[in-house]
C-alpha atoms as a PDB file:
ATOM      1  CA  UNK A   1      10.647  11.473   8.463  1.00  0.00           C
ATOM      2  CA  UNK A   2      12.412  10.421   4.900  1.00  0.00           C
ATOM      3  CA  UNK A   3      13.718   7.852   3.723  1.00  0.00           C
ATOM      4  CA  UNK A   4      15.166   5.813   0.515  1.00  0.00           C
ATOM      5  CA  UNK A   5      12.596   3.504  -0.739  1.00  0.00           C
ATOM      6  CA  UNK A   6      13.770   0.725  -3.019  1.00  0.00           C
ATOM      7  CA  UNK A   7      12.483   0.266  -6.535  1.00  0.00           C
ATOM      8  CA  UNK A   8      11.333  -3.380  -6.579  1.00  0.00           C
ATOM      9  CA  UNK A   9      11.930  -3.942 -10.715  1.00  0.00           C
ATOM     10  CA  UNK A  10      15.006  -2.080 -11.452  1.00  0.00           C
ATOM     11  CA  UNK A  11      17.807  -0.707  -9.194  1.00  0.00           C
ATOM     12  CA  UNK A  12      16.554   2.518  -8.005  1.00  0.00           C
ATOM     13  CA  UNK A  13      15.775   4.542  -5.269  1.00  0.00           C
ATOM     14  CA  UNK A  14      13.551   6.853  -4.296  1.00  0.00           C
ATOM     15  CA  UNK A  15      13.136   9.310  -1.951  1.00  0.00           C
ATOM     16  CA  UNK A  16       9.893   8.989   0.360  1.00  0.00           C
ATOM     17  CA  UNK A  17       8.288  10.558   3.202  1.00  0.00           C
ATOM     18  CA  UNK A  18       6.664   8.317   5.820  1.00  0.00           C
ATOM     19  CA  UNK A  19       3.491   9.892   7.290  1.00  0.00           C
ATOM     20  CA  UNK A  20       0.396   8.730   9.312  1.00  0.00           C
ATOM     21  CA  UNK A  21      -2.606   8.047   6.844  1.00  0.00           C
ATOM     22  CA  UNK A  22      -4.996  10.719   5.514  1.00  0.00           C
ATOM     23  CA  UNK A  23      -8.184   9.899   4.207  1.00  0.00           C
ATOM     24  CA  UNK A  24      -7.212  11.577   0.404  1.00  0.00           C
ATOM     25  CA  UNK A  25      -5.268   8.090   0.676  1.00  0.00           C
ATOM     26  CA  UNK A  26      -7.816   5.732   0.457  1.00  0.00           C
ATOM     27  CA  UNK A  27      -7.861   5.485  -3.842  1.00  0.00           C
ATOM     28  CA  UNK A  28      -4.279   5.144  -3.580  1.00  0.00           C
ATOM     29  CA  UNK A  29      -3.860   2.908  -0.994  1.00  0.00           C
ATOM     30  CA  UNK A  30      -6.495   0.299  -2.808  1.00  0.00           C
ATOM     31  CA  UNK A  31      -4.247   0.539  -5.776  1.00  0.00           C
ATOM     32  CA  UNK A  32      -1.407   0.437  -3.836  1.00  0.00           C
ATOM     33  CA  UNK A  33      -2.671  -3.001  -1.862  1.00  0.00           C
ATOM     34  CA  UNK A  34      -4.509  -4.688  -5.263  1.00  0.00           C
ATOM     35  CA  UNK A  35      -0.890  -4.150  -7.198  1.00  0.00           C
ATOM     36  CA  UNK A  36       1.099  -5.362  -4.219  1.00  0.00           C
ATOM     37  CA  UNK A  37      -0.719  -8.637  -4.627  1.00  0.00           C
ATOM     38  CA  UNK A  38      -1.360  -8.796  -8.179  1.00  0.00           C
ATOM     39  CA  UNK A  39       2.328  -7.454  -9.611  1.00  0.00           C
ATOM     40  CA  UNK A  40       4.684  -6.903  -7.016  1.00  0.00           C
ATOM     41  CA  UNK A  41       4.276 -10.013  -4.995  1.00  0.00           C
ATOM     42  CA  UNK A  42       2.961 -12.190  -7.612  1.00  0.00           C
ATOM     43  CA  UNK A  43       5.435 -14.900  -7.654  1.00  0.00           C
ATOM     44  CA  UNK A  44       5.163 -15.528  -3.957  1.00  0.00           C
ATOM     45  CA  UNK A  45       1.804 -16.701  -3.720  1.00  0.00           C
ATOM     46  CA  UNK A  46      -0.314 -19.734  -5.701  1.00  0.00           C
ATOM     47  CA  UNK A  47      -2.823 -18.324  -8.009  1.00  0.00           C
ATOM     48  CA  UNK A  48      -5.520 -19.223  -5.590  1.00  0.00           C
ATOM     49  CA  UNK A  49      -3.764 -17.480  -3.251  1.00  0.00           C
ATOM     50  CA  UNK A  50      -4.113 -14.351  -5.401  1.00  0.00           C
ATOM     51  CA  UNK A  51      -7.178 -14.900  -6.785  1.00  0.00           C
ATOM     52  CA  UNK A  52      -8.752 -15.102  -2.706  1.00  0.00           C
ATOM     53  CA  UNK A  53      -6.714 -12.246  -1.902  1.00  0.00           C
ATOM     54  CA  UNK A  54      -7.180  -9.885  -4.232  1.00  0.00           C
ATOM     55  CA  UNK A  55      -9.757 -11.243  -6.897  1.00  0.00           C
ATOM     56  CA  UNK A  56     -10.573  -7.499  -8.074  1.00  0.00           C
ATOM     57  CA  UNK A  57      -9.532  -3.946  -7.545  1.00  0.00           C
ATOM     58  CA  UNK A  58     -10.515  -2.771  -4.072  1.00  0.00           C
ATOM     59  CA  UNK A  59     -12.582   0.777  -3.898  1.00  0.00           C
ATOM     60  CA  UNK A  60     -11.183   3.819  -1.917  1.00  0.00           C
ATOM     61  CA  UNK A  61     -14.192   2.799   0.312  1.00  0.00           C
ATOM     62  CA  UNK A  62     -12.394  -0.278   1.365  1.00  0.00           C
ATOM     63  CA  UNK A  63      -9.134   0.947   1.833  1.00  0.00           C
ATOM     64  CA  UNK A  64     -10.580   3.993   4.624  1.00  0.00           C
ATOM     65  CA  UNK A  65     -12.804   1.598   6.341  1.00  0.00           C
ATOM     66  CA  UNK A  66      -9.653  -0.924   6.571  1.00  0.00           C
ATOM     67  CA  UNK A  67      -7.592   2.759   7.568  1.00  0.00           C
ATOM     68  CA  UNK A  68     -10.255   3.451   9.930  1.00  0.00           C
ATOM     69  CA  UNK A  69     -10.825   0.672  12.102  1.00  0.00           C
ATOM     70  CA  UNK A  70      -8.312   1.605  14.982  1.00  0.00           C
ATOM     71  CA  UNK A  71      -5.173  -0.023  13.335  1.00  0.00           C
ATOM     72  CA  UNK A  72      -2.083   2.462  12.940  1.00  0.00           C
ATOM     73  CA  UNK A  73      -1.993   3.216   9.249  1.00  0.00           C
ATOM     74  CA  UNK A  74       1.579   4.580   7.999  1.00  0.00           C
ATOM     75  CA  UNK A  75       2.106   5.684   4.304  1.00  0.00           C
ATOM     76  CA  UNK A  76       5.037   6.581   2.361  1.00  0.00           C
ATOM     77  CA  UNK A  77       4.833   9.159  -0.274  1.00  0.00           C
ATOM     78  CA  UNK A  78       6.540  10.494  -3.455  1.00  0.00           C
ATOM     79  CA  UNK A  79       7.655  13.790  -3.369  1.00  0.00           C
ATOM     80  CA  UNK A  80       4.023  15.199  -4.728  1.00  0.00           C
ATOM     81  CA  UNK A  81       2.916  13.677  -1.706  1.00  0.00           C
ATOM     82  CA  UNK A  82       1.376  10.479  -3.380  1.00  0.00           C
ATOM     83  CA  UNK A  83       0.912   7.410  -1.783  1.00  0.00           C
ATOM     84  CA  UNK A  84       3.435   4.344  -3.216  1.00  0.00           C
ATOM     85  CA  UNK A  85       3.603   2.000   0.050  1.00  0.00           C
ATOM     86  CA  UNK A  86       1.984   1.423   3.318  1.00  0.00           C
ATOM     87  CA  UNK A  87       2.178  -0.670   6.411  1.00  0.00           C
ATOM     88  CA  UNK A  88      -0.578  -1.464   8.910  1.00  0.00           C
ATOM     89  CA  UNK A  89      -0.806  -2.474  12.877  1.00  0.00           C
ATOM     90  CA  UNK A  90      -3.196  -3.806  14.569  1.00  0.00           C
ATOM     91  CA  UNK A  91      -3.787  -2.373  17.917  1.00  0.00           C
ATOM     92  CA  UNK A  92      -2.304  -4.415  20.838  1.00  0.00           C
END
């Protein structure tokens, strides 16, 4: 499945393909999640907020064991099939 992904800085879009997580993800998805919180999302949250969320970069280590643990993992991905988003659900 494709779709257009927007830019969240400029106006832009880019192409993406959502796919089920693989674990070559995990490094990407940790910099993917410690950005998210850190840049992208910065202004919506205190800095306590922040600094409890995300006080340092997460390992790939973290981000498979998170991808692992039953919950439904999807990605989206660049067209050199890099990881620049993801959403997670928890099992009913």
């Amino acid at each position: 499945m494709s779709c257009l992904f927007p830019c969240f800085h400029h106006s832009c879009r880019v192409e993406v393909t959502i796919r089920v997580y693989d674990p070559r993800d995990a490094a990407d998805l940790a910099d993917v999640f410690f950005r998210s919180v850190r840049q992208v999302a910065l202004s919506d949250y205190t800095a306590a907020q922040v600094r409890a969320w995300a006080p340092e970069p997460r390992t790939a280590e973290w981000a498979h064991a998170e991808a692992s643990d039953g919950r439904l993992v999807l990605v989206a991905v660049n067209e050199v099939d890099r990881p620049v988003a993801y959403i997670d659900r928890m099992p009913p």
